[in-house]
PDB file of N, CA and C in Angstrom:
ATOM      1  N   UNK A   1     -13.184  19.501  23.109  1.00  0.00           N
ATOM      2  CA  UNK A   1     -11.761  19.497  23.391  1.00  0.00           C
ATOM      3  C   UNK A   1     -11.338  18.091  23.794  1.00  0.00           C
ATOM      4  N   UNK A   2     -10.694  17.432  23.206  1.00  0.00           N
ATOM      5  CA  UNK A   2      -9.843  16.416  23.716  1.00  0.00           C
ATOM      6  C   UNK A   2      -8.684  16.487  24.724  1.00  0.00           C
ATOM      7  N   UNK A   3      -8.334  15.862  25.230  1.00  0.00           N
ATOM      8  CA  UNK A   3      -7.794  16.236  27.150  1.00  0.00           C
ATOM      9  C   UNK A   3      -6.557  15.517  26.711  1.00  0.00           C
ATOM     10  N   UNK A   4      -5.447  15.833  27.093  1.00  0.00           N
ATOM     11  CA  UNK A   4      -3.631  15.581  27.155  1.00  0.00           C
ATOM     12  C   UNK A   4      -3.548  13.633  27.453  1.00  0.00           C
ATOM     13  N   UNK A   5      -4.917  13.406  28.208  1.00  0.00           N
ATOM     14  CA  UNK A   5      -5.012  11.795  28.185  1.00  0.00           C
ATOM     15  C   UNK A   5      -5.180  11.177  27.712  1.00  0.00           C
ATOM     16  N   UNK A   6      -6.390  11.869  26.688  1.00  0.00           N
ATOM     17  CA  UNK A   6      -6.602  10.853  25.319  1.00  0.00           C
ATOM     18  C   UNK A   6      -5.752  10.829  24.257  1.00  0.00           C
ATOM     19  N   UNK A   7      -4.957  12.125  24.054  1.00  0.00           N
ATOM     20  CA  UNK A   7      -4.057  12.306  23.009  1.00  0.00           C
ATOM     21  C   UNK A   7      -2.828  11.165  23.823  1.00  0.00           C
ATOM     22  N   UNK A   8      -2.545  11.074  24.652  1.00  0.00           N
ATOM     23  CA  UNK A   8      -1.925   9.919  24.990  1.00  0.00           C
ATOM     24  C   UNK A   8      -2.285   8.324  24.111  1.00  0.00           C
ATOM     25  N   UNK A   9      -3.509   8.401  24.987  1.00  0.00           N
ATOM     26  CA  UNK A   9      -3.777   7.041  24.365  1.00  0.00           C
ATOM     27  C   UNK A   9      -3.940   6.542  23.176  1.00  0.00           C
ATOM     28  N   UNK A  10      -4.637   7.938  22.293  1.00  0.00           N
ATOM     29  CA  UNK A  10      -4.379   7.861  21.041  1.00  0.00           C
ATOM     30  C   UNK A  10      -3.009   7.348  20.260  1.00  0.00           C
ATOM     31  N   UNK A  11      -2.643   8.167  20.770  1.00  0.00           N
ATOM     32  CA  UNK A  11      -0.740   8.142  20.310  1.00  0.00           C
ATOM     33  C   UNK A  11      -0.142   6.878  20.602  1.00  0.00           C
ATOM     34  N   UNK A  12      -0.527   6.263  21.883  1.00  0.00           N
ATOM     35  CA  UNK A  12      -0.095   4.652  22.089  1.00  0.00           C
ATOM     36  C   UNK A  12      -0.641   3.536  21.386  1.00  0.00           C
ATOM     37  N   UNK A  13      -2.471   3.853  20.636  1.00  0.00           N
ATOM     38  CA  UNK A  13      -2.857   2.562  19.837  1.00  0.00           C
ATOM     39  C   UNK A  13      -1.681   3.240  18.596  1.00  0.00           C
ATOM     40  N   UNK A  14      -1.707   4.178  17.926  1.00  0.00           N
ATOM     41  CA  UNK A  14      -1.255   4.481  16.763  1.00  0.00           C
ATOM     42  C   UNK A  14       0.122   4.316  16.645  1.00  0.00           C
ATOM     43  N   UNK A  15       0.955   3.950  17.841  1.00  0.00           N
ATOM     44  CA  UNK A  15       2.241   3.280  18.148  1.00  0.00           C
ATOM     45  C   UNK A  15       2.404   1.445  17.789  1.00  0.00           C
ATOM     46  N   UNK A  16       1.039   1.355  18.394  1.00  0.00           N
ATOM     47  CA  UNK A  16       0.756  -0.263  18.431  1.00  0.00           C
ATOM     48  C   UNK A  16       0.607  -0.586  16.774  1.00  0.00           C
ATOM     49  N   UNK A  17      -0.152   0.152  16.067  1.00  0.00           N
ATOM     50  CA  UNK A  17      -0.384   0.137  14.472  1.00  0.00           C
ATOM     51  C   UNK A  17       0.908  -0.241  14.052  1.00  0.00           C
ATOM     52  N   UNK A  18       1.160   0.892  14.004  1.00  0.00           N
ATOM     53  CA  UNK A  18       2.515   1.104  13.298  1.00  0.00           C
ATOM     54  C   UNK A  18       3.961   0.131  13.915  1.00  0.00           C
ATOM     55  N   UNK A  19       3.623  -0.275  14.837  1.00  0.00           N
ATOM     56  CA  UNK A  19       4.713  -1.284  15.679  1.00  0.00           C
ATOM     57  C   UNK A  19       4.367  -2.693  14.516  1.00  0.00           C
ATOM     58  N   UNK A  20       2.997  -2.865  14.021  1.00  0.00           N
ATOM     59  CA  UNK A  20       2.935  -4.130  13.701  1.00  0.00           C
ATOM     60  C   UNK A  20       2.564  -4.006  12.069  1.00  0.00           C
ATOM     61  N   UNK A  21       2.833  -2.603  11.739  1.00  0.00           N
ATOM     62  CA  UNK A  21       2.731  -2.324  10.273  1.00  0.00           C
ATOM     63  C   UNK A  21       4.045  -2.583   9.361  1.00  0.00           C
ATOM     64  N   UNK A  22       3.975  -2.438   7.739  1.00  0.00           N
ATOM     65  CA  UNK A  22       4.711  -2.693   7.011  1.00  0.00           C
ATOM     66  C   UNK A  22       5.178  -1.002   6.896  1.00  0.00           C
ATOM     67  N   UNK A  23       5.928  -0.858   6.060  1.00  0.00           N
ATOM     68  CA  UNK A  23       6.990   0.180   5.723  1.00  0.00           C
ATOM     69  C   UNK A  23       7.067   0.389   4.284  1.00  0.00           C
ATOM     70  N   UNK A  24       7.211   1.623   3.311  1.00  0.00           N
ATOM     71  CA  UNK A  24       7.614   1.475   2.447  1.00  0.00           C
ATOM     72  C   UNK A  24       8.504   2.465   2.108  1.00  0.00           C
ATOM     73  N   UNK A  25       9.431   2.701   1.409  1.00  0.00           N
ATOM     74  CA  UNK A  25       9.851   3.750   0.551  1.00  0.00           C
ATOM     75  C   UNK A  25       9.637   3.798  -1.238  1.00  0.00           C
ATOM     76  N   UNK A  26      10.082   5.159  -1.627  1.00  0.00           N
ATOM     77  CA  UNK A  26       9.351   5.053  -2.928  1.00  0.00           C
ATOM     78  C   UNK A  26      10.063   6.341  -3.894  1.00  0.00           C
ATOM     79  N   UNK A  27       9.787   6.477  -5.375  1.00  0.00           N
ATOM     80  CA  UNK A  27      10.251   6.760  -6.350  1.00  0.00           C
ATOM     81  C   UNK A  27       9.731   8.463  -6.934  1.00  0.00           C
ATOM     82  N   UNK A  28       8.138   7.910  -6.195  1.00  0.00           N
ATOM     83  CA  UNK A  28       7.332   8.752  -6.373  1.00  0.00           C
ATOM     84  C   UNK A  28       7.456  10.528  -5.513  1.00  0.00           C
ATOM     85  N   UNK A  29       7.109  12.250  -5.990  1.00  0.00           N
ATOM     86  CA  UNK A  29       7.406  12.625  -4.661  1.00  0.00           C
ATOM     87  C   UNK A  29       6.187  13.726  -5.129  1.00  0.00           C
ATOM     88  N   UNK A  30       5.013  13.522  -5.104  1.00  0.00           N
ATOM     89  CA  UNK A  30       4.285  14.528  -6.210  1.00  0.00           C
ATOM     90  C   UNK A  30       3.406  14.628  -4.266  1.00  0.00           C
ATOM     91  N   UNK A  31       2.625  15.421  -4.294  1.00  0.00           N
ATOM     92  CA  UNK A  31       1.585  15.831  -3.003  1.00  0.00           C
ATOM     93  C   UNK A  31       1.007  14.795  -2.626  1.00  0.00           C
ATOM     94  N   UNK A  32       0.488  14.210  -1.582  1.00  0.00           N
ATOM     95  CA  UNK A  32      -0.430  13.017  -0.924  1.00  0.00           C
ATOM     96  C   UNK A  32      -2.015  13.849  -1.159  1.00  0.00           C
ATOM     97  N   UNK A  33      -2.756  12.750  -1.803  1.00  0.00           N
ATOM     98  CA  UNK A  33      -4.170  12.761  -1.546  1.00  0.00           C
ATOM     99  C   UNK A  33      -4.768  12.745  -0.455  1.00  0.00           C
ATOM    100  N   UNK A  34      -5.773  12.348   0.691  1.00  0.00           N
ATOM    101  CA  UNK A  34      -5.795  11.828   1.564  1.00  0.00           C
ATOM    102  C   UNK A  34      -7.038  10.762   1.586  1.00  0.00           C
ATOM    103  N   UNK A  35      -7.089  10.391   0.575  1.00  0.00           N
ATOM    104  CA  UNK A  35      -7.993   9.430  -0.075  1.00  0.00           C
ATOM    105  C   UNK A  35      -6.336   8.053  -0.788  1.00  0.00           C
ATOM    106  N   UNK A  36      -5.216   8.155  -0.627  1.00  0.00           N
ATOM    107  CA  UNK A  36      -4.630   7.520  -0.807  1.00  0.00           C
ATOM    108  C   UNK A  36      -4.059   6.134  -0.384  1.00  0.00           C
ATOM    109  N   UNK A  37      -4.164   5.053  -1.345  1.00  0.00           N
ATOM    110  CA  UNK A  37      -3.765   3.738  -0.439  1.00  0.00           C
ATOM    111  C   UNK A  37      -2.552   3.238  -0.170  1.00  0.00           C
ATOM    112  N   UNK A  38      -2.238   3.877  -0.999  1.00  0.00           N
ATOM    113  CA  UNK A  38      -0.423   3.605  -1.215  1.00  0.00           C
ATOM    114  C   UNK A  38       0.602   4.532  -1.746  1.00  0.00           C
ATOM    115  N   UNK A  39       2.051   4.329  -1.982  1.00  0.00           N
ATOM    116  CA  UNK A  39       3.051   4.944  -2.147  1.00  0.00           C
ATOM    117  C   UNK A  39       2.802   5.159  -3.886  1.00  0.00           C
ATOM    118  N   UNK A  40       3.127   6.612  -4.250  1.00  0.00           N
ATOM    119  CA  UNK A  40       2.952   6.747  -5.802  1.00  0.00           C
ATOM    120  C   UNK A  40       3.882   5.349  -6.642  1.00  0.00           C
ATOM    121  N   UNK A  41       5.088   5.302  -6.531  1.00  0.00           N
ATOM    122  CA  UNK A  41       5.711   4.501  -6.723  1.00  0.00           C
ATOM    123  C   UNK A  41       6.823   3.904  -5.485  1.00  0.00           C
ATOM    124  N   UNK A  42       6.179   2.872  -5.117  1.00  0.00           N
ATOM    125  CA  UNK A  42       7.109   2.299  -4.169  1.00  0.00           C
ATOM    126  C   UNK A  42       7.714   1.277  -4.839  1.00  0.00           C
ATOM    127  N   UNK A  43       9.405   1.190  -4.281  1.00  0.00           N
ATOM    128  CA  UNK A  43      10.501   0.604  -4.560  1.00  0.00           C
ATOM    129  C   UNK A  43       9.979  -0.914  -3.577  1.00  0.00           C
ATOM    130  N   UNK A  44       9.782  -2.102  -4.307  1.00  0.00           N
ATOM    131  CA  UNK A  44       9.243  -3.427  -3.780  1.00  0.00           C
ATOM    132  C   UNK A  44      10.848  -4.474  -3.946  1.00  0.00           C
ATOM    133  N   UNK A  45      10.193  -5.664  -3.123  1.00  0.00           N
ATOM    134  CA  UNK A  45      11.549  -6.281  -2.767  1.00  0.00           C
ATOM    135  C   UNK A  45      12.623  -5.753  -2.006  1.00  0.00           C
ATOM    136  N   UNK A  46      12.034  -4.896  -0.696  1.00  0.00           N
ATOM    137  CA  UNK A  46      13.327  -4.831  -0.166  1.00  0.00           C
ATOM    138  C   UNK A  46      12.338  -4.666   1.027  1.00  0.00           C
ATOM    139  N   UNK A  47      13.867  -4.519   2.046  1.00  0.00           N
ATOM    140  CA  UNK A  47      13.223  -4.531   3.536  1.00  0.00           C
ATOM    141  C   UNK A  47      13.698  -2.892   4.403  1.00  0.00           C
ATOM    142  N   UNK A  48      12.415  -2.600   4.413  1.00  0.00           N
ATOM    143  CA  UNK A  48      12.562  -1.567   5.666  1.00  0.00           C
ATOM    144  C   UNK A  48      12.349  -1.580   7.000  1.00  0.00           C
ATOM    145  N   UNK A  49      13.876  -1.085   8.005  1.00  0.00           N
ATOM    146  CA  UNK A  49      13.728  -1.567   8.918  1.00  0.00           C
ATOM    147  C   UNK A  49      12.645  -0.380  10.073  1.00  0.00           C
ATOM    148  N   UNK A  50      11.889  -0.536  10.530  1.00  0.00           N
ATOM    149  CA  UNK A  50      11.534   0.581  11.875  1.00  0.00           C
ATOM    150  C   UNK A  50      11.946   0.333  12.844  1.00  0.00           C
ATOM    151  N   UNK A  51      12.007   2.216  13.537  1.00  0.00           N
ATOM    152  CA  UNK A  51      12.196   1.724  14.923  1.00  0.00           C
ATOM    153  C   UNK A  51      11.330   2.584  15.440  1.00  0.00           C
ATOM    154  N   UNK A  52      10.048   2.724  15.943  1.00  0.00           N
ATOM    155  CA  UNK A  52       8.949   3.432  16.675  1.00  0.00           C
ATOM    156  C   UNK A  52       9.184   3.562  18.284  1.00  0.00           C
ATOM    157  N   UNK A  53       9.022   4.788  18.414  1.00  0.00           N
ATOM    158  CA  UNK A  53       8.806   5.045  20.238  1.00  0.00           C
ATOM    159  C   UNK A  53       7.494   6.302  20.374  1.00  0.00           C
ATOM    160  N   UNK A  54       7.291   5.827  21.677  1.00  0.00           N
ATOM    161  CA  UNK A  54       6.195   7.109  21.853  1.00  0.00           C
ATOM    162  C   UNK A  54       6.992   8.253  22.908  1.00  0.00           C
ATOM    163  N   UNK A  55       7.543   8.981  22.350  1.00  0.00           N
ATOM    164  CA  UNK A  55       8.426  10.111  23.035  1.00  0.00           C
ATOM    165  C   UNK A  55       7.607  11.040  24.138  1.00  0.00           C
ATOM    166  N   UNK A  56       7.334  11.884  23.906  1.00  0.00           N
ATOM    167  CA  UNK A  56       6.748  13.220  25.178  1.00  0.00           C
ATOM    168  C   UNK A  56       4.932  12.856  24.958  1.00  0.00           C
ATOM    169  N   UNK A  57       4.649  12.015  25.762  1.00  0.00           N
ATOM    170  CA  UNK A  57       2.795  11.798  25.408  1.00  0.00           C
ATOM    171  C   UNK A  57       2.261  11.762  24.112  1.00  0.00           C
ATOM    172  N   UNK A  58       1.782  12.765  23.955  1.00  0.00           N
ATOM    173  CA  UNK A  58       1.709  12.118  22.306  1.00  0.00           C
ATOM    174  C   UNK A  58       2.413  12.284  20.952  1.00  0.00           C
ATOM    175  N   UNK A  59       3.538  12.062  21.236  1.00  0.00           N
ATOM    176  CA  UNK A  59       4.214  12.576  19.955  1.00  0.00           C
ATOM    177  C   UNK A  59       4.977  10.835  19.862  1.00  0.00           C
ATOM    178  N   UNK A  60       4.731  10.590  18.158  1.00  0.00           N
ATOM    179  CA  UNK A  60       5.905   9.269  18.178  1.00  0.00           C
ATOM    180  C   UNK A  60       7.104   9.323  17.416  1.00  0.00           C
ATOM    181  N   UNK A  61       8.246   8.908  17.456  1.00  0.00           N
ATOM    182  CA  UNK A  61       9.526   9.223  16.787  1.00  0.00           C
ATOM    183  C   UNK A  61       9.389   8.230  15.847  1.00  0.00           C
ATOM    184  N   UNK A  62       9.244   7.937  14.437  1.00  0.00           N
ATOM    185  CA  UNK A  62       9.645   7.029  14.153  1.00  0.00           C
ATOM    186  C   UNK A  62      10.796   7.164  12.820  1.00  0.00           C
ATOM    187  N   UNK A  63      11.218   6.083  12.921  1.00  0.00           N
ATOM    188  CA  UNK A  63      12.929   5.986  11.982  1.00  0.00           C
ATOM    189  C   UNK A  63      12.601   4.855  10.986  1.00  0.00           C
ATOM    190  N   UNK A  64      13.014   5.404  10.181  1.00  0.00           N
ATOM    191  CA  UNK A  64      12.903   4.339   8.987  1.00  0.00           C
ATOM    192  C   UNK A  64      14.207   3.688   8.176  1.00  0.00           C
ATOM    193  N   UNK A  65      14.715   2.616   8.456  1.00  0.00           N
ATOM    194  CA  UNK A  65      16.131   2.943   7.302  1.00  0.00           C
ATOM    195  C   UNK A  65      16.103   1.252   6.575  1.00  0.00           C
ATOM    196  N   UNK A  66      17.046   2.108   5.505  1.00  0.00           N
ATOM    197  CA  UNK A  66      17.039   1.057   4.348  1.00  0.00           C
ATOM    198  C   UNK A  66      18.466   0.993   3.738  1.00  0.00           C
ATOM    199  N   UNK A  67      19.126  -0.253   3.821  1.00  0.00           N
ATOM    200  CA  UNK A  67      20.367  -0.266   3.097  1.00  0.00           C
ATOM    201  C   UNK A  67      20.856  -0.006   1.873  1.00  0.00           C
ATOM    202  N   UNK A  68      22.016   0.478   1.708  1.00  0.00           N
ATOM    203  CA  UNK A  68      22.225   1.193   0.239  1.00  0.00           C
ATOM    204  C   UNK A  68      22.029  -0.228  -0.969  1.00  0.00           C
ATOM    205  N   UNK A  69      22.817  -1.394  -0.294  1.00  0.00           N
ATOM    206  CA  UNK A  69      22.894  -2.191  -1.381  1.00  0.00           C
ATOM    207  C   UNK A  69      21.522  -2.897  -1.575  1.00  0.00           C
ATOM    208  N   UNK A  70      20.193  -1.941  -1.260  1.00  0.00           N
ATOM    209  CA  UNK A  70      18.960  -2.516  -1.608  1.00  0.00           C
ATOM    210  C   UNK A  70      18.020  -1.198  -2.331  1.00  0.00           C
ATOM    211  N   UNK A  71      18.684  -0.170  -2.587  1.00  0.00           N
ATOM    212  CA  UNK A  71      18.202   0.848  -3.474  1.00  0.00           C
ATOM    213  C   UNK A  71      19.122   1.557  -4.199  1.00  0.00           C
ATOM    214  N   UNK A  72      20.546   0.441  -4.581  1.00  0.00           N
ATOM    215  CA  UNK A  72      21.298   1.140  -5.307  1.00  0.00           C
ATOM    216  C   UNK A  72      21.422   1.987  -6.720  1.00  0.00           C
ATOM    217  N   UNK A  73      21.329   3.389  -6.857  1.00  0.00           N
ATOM    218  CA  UNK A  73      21.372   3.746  -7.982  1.00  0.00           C
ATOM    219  C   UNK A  73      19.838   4.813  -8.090  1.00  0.00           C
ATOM    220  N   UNK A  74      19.069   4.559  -6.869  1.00  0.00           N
ATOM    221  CA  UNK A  74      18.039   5.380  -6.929  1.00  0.00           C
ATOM    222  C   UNK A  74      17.929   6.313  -6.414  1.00  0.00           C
ATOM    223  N   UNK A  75      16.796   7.195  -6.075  1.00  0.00           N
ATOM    224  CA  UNK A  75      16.493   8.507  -5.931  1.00  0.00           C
ATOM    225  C   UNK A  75      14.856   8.573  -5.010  1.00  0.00           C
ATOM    226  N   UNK A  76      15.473   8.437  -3.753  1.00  0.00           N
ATOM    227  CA  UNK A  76      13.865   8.528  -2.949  1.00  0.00           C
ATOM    228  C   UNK A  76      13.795   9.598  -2.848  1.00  0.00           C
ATOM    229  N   UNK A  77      12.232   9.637  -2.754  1.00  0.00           N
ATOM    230  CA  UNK A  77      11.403  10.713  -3.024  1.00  0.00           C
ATOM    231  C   UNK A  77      10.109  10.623  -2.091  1.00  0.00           C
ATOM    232  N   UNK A  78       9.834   9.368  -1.308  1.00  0.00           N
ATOM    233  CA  UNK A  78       8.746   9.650  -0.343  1.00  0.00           C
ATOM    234  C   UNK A  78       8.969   8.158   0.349  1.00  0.00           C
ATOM    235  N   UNK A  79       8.537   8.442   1.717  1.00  0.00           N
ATOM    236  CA  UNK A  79       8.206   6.967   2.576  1.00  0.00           C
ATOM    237  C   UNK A  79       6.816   7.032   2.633  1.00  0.00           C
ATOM    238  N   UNK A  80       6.490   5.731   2.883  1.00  0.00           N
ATOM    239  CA  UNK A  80       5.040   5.554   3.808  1.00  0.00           C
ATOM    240  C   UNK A  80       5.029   4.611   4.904  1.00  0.00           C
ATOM    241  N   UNK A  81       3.958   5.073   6.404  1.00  0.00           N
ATOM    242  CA  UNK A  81       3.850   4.209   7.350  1.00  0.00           C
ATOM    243  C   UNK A  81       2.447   3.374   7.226  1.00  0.00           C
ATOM    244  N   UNK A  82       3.079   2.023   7.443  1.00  0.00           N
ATOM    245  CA  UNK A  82       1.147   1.197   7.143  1.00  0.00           C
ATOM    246  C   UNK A  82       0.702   0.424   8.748  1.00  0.00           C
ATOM    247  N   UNK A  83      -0.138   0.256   8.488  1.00  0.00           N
ATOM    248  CA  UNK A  83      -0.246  -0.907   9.748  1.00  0.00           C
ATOM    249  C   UNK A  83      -0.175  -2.343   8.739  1.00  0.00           C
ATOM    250  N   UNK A  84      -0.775  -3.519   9.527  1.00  0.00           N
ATOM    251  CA  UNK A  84      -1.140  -4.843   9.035  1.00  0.00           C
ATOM    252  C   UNK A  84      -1.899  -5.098   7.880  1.00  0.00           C
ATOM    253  N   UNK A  85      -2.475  -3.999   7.758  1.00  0.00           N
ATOM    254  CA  UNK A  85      -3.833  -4.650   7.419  1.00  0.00           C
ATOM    255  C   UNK A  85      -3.338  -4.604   5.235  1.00  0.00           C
ATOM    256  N   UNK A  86      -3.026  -3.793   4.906  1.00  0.00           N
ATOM    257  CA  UNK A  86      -2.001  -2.897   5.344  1.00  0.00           C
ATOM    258  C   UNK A  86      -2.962  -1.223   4.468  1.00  0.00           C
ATOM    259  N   UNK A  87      -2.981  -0.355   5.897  1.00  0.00           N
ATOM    260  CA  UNK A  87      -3.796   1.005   5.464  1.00  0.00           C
ATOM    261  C   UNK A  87      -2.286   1.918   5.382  1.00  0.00           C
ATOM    262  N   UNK A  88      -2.583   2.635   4.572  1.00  0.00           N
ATOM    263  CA  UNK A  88      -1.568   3.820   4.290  1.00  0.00           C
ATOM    264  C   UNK A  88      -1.676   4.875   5.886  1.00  0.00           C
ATOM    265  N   UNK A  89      -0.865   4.898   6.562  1.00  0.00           N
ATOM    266  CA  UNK A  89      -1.302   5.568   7.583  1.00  0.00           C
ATOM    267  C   UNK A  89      -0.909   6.891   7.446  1.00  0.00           C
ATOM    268  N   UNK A  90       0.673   7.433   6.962  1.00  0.00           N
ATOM    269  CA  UNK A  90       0.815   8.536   6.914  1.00  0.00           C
ATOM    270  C   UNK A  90       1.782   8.642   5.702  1.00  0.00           C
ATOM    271  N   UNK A  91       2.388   9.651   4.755  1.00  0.00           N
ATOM    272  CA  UNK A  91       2.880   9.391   3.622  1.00  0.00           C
ATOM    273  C   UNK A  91       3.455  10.644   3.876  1.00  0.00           C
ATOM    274  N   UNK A  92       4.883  10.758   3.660  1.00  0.00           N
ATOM    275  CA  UNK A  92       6.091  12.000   3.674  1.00  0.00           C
ATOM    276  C   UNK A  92       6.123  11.671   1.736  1.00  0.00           C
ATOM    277  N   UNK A  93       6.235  12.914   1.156  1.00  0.00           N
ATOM    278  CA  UNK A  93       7.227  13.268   0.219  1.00  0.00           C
ATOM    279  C   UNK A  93       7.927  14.563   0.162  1.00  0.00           C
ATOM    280  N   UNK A  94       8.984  13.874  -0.152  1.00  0.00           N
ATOM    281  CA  UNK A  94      10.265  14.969   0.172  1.00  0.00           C
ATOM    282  C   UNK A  94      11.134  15.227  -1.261  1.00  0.00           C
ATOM    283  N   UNK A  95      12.323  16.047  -1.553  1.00  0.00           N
ATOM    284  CA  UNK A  95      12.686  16.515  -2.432  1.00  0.00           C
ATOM    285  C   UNK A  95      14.041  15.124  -2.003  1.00  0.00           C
ATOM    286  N   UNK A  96      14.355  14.788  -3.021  1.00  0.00           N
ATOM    287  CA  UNK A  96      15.090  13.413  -3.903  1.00  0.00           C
ATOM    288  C   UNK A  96      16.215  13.649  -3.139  1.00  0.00           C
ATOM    289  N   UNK A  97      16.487  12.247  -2.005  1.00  0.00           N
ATOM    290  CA  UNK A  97      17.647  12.270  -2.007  1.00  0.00           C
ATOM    291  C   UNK A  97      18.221  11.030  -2.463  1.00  0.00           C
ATOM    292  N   UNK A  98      19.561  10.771  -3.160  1.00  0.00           N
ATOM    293  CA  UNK A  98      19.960   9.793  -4.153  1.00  0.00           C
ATOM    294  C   UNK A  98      20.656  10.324  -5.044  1.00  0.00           C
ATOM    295  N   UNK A  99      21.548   9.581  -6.021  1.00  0.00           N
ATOM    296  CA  UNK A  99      21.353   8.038  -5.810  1.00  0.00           C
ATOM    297  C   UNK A  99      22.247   7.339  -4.654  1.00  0.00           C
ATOM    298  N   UNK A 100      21.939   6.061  -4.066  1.00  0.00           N
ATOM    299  CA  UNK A 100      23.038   5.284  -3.229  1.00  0.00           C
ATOM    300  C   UNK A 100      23.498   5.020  -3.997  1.00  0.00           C
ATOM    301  N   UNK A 101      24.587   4.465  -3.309  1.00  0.00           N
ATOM    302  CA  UNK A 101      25.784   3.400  -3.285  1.00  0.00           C
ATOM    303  C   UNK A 101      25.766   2.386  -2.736  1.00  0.00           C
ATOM    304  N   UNK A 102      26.189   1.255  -3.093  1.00  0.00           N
ATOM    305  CA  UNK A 102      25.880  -0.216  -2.028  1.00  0.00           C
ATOM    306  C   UNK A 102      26.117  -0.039  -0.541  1.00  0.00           C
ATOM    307  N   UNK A 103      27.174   1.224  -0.158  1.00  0.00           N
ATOM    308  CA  UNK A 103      27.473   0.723   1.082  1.00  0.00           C
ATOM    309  C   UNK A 103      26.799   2.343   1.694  1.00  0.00           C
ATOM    310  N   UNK A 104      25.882   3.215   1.288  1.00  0.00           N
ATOM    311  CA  UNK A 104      25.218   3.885   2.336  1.00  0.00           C
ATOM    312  C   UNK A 104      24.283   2.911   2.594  1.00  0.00           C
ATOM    313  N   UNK A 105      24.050   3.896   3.646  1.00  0.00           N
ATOM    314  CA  UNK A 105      22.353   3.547   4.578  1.00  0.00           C
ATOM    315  C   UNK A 105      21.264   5.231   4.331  1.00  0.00           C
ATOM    316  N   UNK A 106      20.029   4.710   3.792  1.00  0.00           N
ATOM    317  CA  UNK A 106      19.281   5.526   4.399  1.00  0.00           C
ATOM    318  C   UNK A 106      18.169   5.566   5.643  1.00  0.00           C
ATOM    319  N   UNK A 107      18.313   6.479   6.164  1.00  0.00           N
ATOM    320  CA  UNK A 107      17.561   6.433   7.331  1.00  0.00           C
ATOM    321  C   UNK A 107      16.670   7.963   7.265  1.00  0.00           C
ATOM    322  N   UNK A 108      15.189   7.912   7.144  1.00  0.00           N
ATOM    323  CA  UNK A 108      14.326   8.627   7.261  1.00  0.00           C
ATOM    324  C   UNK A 108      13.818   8.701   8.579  1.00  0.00           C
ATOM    325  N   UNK A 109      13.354   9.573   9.096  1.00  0.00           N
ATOM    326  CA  UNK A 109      12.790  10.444  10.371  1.00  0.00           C
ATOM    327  C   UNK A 109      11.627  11.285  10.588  1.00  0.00           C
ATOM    328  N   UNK A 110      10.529  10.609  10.935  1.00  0.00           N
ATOM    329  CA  UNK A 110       8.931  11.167  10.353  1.00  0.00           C
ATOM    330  C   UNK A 110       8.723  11.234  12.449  1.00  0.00           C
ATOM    331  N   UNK A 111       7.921  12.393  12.494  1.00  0.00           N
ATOM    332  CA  UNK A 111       7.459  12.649  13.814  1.00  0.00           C
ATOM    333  C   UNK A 111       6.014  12.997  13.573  1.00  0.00           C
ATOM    334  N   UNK A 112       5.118  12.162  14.603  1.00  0.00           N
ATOM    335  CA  UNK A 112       4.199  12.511  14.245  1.00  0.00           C
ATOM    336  C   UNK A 112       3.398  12.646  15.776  1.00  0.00           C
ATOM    337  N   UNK A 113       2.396  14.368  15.730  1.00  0.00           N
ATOM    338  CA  UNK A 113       1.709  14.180  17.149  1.00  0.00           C
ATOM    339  C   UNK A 113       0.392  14.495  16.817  1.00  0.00           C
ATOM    340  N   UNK A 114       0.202  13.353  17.651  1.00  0.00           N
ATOM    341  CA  UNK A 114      -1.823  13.402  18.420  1.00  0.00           C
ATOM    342  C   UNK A 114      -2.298  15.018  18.993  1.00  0.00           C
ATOM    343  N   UNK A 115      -2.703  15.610  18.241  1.00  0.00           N
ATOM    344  CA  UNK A 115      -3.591  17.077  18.922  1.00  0.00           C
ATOM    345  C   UNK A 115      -4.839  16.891  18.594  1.00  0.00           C
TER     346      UNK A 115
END
C-alpha cells in the first residue's frame, strides 16, 4: 500500500515534470498505446500555453490552451503532456472539437491523480 504521503510527493515531482515539459495538441484521436512516444498527429509550429497546479494532495489540474489564430480551420482530436526530455507523459484523445476561427481560444482540461 502506498500511504496519502507518497502519493503526495509523487504528484509534486510529476508537477515539477510537467512544469518544465513541452505540450502538444494534435489531429490524431484513435486509442493511446502505452508504449507511445508521441501525439498520432501533432499540429507543430505553434505554442501551447500551460498552466499546472497540484490541487487536493495528489491530484494535478492542468490547462492547456491554444489560440484560434494558430489552429485555424482545424479539428483537435487529442493533447499530450511531456516533460523536457521530451517523454510522452500522458495522452487524452477526445471526440473533434473544431474547426477554429482566428479569434477563438482553445483551452483543454486534463486532471490527473497519484493512487
Amino acid at each position: 500500500m502506498i500511504t496519502d504521503k507518497a502519493k503526495e510527493l509523487l504528484a509534486a515531482q510529476l508537477l515539477t515534470l510537467i512544469n518544465g515539459g513541452t505540450h502538444k495538441i494534435g489531429l490524431g484521436g484513435n486509442s493511446t498505446s502505452p508504449l507511445a512516444t508521441d501525439l498520432d498527429v501533432a499540429v507543430t509550429g505553434i505554442t501551447v500555453t500551460p498552466a499546472v497546479e497540484q490541487a487536493a494532495g495528489n491530484n494535478l489540474q492542468i490547462k492547456l490552451e491554444v489560440l484560434g489564430s494558430d489552429i485555424t480551420g482545424l479539428v483537435i482530436r487529442e493533447a499530450g503532456i511531456f516533460d523536457s526530455v521530451p517523454n510522452l507523459l500522458q495522452r487524452v484523445n477526445f471526440e473533434g472539437v473544431g474547426p477554429f476561427s482566428s479569434t477563438e481560444r482553445l483551452q483543454i482540461f486534463i486532471n490527473i491523480e497519484v493512487d
